[in-house]
N, C-alpha and C. Protein backbone atom coordinates (compact mmCIF):
# COMPACT_ATOMS: atom_id res chain seq x y z
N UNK A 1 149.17 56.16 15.63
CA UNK A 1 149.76 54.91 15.15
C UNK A 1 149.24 54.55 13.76
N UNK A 2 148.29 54.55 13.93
CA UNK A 2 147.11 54.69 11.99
C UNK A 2 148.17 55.32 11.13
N UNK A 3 148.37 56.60 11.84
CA UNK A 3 148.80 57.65 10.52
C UNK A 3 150.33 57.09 9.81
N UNK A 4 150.75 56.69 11.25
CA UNK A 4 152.32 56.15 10.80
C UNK A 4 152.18 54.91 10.09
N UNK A 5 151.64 54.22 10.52
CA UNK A 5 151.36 52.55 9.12
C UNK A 5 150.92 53.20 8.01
N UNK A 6 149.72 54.15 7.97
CA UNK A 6 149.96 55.09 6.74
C UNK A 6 150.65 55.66 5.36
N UNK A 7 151.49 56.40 6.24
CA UNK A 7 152.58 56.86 5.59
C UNK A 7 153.39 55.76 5.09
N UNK A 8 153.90 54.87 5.97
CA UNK A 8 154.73 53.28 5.90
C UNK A 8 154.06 52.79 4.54
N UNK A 9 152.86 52.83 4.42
CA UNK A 9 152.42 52.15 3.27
C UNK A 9 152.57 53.07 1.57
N UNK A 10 151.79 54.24 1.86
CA UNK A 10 152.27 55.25 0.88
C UNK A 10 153.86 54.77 0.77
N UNK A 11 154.55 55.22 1.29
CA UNK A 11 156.12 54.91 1.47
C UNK A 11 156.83 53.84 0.57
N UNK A 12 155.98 52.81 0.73
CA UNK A 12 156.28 51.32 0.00
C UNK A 12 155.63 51.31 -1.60
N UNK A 13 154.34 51.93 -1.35
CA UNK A 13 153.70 52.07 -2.80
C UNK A 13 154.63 52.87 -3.60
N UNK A 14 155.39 53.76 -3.30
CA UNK A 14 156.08 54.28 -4.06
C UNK A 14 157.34 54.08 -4.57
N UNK A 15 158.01 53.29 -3.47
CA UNK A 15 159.16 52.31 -3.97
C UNK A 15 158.85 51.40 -4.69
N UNK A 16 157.73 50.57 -4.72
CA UNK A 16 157.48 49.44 -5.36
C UNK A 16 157.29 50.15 -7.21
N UNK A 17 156.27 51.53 -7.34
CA UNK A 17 155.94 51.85 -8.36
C UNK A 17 156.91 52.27 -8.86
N UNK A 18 158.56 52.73 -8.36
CA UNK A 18 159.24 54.14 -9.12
C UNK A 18 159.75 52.83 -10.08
N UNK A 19 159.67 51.78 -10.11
CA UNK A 19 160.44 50.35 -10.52
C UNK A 19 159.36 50.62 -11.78
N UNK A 20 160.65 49.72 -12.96
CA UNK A 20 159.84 50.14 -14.77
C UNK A 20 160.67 49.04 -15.02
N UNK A 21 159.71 47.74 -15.85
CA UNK A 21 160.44 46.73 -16.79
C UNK A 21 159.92 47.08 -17.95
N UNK A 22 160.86 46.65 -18.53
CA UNK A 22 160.84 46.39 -20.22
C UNK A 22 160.91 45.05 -20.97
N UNK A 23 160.10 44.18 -21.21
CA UNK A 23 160.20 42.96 -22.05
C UNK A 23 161.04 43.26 -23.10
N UNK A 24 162.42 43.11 -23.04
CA UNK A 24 162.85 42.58 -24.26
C UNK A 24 162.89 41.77 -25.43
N UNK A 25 162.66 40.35 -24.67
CA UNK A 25 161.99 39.37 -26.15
C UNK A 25 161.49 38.11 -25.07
N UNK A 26 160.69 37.51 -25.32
CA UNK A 26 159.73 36.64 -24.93
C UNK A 26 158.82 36.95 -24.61
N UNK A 27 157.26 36.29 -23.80
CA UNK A 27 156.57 36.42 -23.03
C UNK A 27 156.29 36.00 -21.64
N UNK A 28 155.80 36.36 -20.83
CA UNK A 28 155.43 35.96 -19.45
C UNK A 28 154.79 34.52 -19.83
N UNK A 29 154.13 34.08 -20.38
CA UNK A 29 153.34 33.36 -20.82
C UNK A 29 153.70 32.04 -21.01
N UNK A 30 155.05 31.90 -21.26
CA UNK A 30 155.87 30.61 -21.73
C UNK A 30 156.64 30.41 -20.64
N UNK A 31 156.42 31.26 -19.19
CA UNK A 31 157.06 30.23 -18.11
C UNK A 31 155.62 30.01 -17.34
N UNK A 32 154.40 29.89 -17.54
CA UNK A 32 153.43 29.50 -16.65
C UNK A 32 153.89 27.89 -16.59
N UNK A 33 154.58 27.04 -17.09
CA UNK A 33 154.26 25.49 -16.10
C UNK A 33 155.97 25.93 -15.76
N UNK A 34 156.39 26.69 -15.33
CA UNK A 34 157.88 26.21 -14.46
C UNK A 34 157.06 27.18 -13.32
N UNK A 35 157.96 25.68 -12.34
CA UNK A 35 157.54 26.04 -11.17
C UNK A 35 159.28 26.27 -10.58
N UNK A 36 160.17 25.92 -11.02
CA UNK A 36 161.19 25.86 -10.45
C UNK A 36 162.08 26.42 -11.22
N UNK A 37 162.95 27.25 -11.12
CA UNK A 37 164.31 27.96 -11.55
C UNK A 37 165.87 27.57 -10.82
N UNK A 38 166.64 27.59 -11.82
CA UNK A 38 168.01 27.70 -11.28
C UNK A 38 168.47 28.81 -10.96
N UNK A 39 168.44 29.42 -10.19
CA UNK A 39 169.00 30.79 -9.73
C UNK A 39 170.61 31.11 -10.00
N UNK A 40 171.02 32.60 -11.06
CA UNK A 40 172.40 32.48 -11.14
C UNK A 40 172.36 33.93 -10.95
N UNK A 41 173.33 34.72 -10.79
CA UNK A 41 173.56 36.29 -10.36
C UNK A 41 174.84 36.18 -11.16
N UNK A 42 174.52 37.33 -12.21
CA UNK A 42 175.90 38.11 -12.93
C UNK A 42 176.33 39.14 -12.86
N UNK A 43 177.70 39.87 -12.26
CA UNK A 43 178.04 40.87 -11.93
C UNK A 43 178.79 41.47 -13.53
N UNK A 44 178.94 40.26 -14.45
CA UNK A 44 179.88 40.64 -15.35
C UNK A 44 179.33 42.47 -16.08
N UNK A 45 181.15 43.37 -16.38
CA UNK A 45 180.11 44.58 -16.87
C UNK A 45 179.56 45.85 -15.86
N UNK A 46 179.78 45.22 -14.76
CA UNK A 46 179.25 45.87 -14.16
C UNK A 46 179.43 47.20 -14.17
N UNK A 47 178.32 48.50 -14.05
CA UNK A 47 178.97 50.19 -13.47
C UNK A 47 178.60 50.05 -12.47
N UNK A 48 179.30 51.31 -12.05
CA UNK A 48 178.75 51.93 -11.31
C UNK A 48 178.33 53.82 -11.38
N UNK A 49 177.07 53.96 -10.81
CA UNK A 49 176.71 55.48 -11.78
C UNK A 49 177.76 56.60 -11.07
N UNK A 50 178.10 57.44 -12.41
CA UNK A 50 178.72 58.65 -12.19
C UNK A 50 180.38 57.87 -12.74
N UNK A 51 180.53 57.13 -12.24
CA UNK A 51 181.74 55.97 -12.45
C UNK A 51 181.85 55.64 -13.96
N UNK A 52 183.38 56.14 -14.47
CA UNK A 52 183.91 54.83 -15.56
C UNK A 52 183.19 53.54 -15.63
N UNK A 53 183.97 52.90 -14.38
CA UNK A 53 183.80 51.38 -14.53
C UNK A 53 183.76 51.34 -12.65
N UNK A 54 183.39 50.22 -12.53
CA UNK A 54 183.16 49.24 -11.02
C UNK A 54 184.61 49.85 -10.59
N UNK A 55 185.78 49.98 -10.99
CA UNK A 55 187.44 49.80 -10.38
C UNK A 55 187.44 51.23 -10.29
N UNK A 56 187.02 51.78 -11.17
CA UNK A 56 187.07 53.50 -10.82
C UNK A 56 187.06 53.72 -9.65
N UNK A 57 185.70 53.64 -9.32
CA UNK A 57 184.53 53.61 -7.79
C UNK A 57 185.30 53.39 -6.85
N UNK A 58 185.71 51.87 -7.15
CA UNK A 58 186.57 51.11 -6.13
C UNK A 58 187.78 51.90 -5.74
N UNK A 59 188.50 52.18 -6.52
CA UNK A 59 189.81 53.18 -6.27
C UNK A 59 189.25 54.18 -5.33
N UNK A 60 188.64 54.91 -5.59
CA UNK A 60 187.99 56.48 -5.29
C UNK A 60 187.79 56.44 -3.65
N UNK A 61 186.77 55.48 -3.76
CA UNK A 61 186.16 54.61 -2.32
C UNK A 61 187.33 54.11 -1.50
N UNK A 62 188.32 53.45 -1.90
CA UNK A 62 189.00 52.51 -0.97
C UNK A 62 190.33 53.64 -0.57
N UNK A 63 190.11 54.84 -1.22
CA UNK A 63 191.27 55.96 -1.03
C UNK A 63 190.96 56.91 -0.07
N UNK A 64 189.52 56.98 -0.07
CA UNK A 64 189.02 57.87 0.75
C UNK A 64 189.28 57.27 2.00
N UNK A 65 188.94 55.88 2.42
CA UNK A 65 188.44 55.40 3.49
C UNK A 65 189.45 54.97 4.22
N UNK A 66 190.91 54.84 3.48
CA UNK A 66 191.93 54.65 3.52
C UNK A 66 192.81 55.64 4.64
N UNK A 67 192.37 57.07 3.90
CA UNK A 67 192.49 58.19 4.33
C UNK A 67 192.39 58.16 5.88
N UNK A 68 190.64 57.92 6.31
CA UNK A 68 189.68 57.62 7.46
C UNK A 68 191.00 56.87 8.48
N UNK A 69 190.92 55.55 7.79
CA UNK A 69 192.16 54.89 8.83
C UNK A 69 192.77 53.88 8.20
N UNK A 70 193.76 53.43 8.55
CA UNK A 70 194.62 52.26 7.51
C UNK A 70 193.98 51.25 7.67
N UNK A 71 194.02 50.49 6.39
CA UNK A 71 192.84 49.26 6.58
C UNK A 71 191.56 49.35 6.33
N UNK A 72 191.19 50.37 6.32
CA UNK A 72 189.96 50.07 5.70
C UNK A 72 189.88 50.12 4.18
N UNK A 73 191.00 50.63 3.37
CA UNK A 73 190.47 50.15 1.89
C UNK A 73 190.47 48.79 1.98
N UNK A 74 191.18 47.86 2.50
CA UNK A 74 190.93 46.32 2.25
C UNK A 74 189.70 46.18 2.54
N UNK A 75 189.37 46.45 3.88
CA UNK A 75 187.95 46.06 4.24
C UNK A 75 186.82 46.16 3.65
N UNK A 76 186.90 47.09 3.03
CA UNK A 76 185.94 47.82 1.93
C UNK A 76 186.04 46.91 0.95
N UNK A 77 186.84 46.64 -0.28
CA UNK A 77 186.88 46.20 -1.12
C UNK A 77 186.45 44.31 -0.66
N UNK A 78 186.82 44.37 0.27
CA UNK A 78 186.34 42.64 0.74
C UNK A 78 185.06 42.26 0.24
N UNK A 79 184.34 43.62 1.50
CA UNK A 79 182.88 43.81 1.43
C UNK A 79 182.07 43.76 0.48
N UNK A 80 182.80 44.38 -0.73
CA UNK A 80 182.51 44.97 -2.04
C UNK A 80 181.98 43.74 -2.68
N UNK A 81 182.63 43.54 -2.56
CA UNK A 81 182.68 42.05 -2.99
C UNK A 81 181.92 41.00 -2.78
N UNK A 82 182.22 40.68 -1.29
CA UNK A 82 181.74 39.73 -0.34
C UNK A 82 180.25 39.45 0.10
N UNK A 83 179.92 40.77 0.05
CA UNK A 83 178.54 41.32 -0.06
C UNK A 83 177.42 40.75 -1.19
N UNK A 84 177.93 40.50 -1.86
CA UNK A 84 176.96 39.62 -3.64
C UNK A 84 176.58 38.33 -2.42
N UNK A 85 177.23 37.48 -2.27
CA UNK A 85 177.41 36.44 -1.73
C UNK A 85 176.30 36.37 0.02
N UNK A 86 176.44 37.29 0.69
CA UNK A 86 176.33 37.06 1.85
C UNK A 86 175.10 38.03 2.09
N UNK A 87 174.54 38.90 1.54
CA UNK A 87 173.69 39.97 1.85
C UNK A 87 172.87 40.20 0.39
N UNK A 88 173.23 40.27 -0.65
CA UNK A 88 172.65 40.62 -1.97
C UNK A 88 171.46 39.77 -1.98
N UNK A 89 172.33 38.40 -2.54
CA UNK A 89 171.82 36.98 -3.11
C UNK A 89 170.69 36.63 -2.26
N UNK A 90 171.12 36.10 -0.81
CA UNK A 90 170.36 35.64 0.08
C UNK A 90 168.64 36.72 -0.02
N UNK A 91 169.24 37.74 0.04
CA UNK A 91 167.74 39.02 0.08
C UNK A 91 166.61 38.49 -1.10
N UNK A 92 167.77 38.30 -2.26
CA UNK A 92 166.87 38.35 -3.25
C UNK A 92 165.65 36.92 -3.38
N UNK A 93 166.30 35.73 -2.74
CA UNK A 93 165.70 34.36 -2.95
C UNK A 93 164.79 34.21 -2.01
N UNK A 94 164.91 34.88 -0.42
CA UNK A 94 164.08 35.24 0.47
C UNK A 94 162.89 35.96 0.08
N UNK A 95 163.03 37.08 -0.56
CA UNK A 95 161.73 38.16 -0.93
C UNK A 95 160.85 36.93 -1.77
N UNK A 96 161.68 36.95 -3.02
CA UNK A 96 161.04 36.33 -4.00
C UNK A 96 160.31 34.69 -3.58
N UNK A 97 160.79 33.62 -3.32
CA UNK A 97 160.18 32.58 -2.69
C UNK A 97 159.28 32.63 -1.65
N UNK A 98 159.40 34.26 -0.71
CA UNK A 98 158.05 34.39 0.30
C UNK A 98 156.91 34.97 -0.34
N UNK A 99 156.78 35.47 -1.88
CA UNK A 99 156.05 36.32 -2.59
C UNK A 99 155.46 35.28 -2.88
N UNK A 100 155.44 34.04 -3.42
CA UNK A 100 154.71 32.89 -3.76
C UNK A 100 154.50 32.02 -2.39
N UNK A 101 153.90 32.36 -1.82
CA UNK A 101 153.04 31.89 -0.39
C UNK A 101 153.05 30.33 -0.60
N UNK A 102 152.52 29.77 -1.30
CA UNK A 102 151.80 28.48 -1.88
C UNK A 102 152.74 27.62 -2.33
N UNK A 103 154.10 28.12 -2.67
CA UNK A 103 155.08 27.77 -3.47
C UNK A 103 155.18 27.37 -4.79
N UNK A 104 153.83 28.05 -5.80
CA UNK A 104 153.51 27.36 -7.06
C UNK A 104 155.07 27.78 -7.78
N UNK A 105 155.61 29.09 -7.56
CA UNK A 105 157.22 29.40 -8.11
C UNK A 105 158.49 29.08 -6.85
N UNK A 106 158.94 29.10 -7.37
CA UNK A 106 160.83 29.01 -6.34
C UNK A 106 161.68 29.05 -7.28
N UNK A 107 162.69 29.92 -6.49
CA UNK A 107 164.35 29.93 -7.14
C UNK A 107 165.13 29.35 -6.32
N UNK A 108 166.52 28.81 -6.93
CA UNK A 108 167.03 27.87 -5.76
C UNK A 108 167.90 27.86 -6.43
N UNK A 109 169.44 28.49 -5.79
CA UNK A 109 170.64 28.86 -6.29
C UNK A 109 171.69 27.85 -6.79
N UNK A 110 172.33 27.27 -7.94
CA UNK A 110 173.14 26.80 -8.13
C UNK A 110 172.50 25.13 -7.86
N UNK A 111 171.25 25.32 -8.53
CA UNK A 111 170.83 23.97 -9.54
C UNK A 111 170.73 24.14 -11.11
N UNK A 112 171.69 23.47 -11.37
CA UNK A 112 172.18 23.06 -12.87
C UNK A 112 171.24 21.95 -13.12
N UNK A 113 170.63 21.33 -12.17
CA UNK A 113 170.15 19.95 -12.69
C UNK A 113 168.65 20.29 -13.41
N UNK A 114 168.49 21.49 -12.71
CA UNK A 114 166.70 22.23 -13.00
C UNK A 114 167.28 22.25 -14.61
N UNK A 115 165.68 22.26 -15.34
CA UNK A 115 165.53 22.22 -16.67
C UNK A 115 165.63 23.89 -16.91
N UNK A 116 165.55 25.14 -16.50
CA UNK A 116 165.03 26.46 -16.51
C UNK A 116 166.02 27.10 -15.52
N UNK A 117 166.81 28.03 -16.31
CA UNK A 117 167.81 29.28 -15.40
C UNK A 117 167.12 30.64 -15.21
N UNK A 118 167.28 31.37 -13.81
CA UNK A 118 166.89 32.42 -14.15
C UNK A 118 168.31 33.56 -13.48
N UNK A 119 168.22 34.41 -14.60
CA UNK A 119 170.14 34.71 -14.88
C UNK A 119 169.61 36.04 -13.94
N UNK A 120 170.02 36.60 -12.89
CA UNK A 120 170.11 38.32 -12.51
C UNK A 120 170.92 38.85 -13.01
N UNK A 121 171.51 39.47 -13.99
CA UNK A 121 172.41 40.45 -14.44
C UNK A 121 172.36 41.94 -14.12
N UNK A 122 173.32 42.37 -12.81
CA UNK A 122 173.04 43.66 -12.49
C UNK A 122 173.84 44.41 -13.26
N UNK A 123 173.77 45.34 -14.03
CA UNK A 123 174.41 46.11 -14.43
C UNK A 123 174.67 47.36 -14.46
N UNK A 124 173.74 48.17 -13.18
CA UNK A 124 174.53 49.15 -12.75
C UNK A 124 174.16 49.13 -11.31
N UNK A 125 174.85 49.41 -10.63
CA UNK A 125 174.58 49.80 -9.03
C UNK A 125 174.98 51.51 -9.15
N UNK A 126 173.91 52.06 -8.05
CA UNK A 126 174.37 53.30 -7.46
C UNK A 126 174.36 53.06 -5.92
N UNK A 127 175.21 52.77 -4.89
CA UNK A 127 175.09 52.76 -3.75
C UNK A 127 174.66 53.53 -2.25
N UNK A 128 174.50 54.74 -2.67
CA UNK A 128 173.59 55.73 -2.35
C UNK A 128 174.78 55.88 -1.10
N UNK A 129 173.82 56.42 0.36
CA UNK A 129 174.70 56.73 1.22
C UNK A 129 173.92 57.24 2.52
N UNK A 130 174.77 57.16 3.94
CA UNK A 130 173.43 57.61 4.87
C UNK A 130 174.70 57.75 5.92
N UNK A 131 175.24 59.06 6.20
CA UNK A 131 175.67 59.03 7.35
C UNK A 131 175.63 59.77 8.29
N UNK A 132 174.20 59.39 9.07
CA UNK A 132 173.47 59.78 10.09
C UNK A 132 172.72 60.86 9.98
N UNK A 133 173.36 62.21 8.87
CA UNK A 133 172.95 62.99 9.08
C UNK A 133 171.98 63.21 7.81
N UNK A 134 172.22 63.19 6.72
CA UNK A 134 171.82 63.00 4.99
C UNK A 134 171.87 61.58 4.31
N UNK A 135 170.68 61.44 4.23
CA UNK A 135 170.77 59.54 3.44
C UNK A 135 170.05 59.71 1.65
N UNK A 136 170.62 59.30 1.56
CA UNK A 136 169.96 58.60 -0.08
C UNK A 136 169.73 57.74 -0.47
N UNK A 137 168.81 57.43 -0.97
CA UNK A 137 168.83 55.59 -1.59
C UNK A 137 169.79 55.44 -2.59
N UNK A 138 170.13 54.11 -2.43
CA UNK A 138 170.82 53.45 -3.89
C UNK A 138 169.74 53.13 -4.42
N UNK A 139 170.54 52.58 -6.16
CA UNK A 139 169.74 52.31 -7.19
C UNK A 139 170.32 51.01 -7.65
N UNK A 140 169.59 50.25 -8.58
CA UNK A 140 169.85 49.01 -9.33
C UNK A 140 169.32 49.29 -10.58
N UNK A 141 170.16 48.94 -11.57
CA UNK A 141 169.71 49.21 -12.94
C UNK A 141 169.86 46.86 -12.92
N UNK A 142 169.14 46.37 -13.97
CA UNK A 142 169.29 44.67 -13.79
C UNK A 142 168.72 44.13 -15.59
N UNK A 143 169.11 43.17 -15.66
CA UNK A 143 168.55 42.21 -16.91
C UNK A 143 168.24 41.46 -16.19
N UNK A 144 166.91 40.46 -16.37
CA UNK A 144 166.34 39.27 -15.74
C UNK A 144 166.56 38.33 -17.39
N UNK A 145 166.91 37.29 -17.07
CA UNK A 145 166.53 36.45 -18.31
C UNK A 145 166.44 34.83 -17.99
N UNK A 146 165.79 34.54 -18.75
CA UNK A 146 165.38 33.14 -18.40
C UNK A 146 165.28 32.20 -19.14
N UNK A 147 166.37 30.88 -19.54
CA UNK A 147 166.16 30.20 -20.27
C UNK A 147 166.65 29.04 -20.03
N UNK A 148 166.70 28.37 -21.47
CA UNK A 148 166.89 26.42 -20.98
C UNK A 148 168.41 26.33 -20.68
N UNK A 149 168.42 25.70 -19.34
CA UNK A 149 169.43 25.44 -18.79
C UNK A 149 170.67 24.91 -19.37
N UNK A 150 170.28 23.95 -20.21
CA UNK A 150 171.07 23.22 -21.25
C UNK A 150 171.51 24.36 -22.20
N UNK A 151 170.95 24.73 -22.45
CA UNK A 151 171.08 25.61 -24.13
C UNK A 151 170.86 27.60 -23.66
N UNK A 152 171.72 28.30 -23.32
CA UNK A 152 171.65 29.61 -22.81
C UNK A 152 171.52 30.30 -24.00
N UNK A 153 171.52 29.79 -25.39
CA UNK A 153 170.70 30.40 -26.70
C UNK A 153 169.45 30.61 -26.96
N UNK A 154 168.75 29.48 -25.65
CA UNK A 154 167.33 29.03 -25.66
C UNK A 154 166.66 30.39 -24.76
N UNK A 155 166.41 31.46 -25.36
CA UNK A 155 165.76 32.24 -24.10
C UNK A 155 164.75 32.54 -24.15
N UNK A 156 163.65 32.18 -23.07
CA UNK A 156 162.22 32.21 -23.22
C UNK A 156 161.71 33.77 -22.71
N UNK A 157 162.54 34.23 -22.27
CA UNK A 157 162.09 35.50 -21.76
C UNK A 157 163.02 36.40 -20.92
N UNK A 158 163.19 37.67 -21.49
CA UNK A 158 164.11 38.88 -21.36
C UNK A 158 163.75 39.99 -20.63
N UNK A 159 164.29 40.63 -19.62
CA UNK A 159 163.79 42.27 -19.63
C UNK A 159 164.52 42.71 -18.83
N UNK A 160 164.63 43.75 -19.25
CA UNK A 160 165.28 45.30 -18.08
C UNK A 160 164.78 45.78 -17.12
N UNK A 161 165.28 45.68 -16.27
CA UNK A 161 164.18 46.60 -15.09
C UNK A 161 165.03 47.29 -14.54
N UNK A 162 165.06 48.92 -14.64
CA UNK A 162 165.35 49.56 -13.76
C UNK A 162 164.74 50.93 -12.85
N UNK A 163 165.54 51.45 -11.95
CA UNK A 163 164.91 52.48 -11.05
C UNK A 163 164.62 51.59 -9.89
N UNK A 164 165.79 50.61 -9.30
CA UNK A 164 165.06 49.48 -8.19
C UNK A 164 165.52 50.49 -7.16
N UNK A 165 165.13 50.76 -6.39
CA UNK A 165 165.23 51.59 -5.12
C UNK A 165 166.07 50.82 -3.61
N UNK A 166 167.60 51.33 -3.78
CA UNK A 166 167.34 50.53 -2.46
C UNK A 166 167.70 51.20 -1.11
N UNK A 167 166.20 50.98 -0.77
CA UNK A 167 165.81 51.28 0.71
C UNK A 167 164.85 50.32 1.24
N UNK A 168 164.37 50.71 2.71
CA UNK A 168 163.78 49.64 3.68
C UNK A 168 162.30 49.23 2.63
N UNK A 169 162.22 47.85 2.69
CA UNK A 169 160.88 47.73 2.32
C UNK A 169 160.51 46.58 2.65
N UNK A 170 159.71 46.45 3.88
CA UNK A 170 159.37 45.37 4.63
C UNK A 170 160.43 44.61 5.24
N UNK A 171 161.63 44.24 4.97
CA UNK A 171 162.28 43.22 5.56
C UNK A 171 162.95 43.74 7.14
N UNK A 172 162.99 42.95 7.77
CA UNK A 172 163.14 43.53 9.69
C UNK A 172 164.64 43.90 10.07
N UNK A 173 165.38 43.00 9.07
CA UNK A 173 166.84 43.28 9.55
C UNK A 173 167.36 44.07 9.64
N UNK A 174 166.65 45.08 8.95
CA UNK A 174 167.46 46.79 9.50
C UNK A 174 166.34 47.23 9.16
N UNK A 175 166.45 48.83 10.70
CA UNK A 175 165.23 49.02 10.62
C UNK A 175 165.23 50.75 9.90
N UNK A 176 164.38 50.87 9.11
CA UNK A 176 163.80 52.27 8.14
C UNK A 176 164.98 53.25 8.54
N UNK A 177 165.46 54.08 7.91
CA UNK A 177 166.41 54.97 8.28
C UNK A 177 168.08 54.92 8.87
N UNK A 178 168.12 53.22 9.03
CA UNK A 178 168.93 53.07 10.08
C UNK A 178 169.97 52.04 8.93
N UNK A 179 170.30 52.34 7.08
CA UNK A 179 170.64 51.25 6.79
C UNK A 179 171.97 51.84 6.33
N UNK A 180 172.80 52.23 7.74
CA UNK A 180 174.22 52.55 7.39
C UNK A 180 175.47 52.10 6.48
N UNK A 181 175.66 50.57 6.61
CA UNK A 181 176.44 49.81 5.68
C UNK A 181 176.03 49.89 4.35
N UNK A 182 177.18 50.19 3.29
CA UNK A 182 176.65 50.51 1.87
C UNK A 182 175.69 48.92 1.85
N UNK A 183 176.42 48.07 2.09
CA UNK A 183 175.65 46.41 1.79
C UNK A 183 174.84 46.28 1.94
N UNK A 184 174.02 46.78 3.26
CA UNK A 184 172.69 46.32 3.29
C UNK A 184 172.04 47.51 2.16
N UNK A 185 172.29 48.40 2.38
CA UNK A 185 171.54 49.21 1.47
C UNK A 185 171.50 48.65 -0.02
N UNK A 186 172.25 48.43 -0.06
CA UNK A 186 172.49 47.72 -1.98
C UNK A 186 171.26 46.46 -1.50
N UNK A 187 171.53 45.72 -0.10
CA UNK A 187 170.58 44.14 -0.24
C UNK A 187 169.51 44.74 -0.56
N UNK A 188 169.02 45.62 0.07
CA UNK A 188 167.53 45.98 0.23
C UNK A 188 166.71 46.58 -1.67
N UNK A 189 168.06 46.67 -2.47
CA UNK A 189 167.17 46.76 -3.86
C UNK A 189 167.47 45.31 -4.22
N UNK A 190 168.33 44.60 -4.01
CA UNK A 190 167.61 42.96 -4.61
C UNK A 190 166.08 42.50 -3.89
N UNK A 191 165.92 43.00 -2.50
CA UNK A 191 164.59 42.57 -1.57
C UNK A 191 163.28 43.03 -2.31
N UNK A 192 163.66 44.37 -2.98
CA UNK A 192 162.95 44.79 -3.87
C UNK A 192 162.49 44.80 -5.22
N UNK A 193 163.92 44.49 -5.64
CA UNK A 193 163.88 43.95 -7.00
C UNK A 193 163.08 42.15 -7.09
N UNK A 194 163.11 41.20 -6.23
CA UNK A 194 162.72 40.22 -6.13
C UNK A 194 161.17 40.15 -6.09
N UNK A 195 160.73 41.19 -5.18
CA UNK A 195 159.43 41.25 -5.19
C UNK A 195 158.46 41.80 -6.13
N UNK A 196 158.80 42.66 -6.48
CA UNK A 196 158.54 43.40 -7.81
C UNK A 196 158.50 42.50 -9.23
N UNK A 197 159.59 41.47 -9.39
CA UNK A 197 159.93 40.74 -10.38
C UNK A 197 158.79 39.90 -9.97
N UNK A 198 158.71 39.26 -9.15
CA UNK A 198 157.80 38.30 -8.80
C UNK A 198 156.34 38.80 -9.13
N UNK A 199 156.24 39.57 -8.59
CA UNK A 199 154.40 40.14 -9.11
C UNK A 199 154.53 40.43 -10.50
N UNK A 200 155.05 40.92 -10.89
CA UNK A 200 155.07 40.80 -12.54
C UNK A 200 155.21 39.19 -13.02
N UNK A 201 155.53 38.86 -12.53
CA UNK A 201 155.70 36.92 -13.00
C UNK A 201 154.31 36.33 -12.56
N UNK A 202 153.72 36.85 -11.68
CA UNK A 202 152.28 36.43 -10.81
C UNK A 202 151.75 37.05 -12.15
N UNK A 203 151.54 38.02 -12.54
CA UNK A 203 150.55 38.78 -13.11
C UNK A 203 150.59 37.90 -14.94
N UNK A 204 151.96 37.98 -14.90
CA UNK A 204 151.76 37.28 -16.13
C UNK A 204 151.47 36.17 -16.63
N UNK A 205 151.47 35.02 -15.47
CA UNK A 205 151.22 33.88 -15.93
C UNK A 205 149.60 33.50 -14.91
N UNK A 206 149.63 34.98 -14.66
CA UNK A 206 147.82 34.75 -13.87
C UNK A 206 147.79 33.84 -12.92
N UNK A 207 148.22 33.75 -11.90
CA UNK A 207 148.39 32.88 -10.28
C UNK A 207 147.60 33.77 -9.78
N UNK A 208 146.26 32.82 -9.29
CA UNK A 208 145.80 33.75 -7.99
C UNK A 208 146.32 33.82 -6.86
């Protein structure tokens, strides 16, 4: 049982590390007194890898599955969709608000009234794949940016992060190996991407 929490942990250290930001322009430093963010998610732009564009994918995907049985390209493309909203988002505000124990940070979706936005801009998904027999992780390529709510010229701080991995990492709702639906698999790199973002936000504005 040792050996397997073990491995579980190696396992996680390495998802957490294959993840690389890049400060684009600001510092960590100039959000130490916000304690609170407006949480917004931008799909605008979006790829997808190997893919033209997001509609490429979509075509390709909703033809195949189509194929499978009638009705499921709708279903698919619902999902596609539907999924930002119901599985993405939620992952990401969960990880990140349980990473600050104490609550000295929080994000909290679709307050305009907060003085401070913090924008997710994903801009590439790879959705990886797992059916039953051969799995792969998806990927998240993302911009984080963060600025005055009022004024989206005002930006206190920029960066890229990509190589987000998405597979199981800590969260219970699906368990290691078992994350069949492209959706959850895509949730599980915001679960990751959240946490990751967050310790870099810990580290930079020095929270014990």
């Amino acid at each position: 049982m040792k050996f397997t929490y073990f491995l579980f942990f190696i396992n996680f250290s390495l998802i957490v590390s294959a993840q690389d930001i890049t400060v684009i322009s600001g510092d960590f430093k100039k959000l130490e007194n916000i304690s609170e963010y407006n949480l917004v998610f931008d799909y605008s732009d979006l790829t997808v890898t190997e893919f033209e564009s997001e509609e490429a994918y979509l075509q390709k995907t909703m033809l195949e599955k189509e194929q499978v049985k009638p009705g499921n390209a709708r279903v698919f493309r619902e999902e596609w969709f539907g999924d930002r909203v119901y599985r993405y988002e939620p992952r990401y505000i969960k990880a990140f608000n349980e990473y600050f124990k104490k609550g000295e940070v929080k994000v909290i979706k679709d307050r305009p009234d907060l003085p401070f936005t913090m924008k997710i801009h994903t801009t590439e998904i790879y959705p990886g794949y797992n059916n039953g027999f051969i799995r792969k992780s998806g990927n998240l390529e993302v911009t984080i940016l963060i600025y005055e709510t009022g004024n989206i010229e005002n930006i206190l701080f920029s960066a890229s992060i990509v190589d987000v991995e998405c597979t199981y990492a800590g969260d219970k709702a699906t368990l290691e190996g078992f994350d069949f639906h492209q959706g959850e698999r895509i949730a599980y790199g915001y679960w990751n991407l959240a946490k990751f973002f967050a310790k870099q936000l810990r580290r930079g504005i020095k929270y014990n």
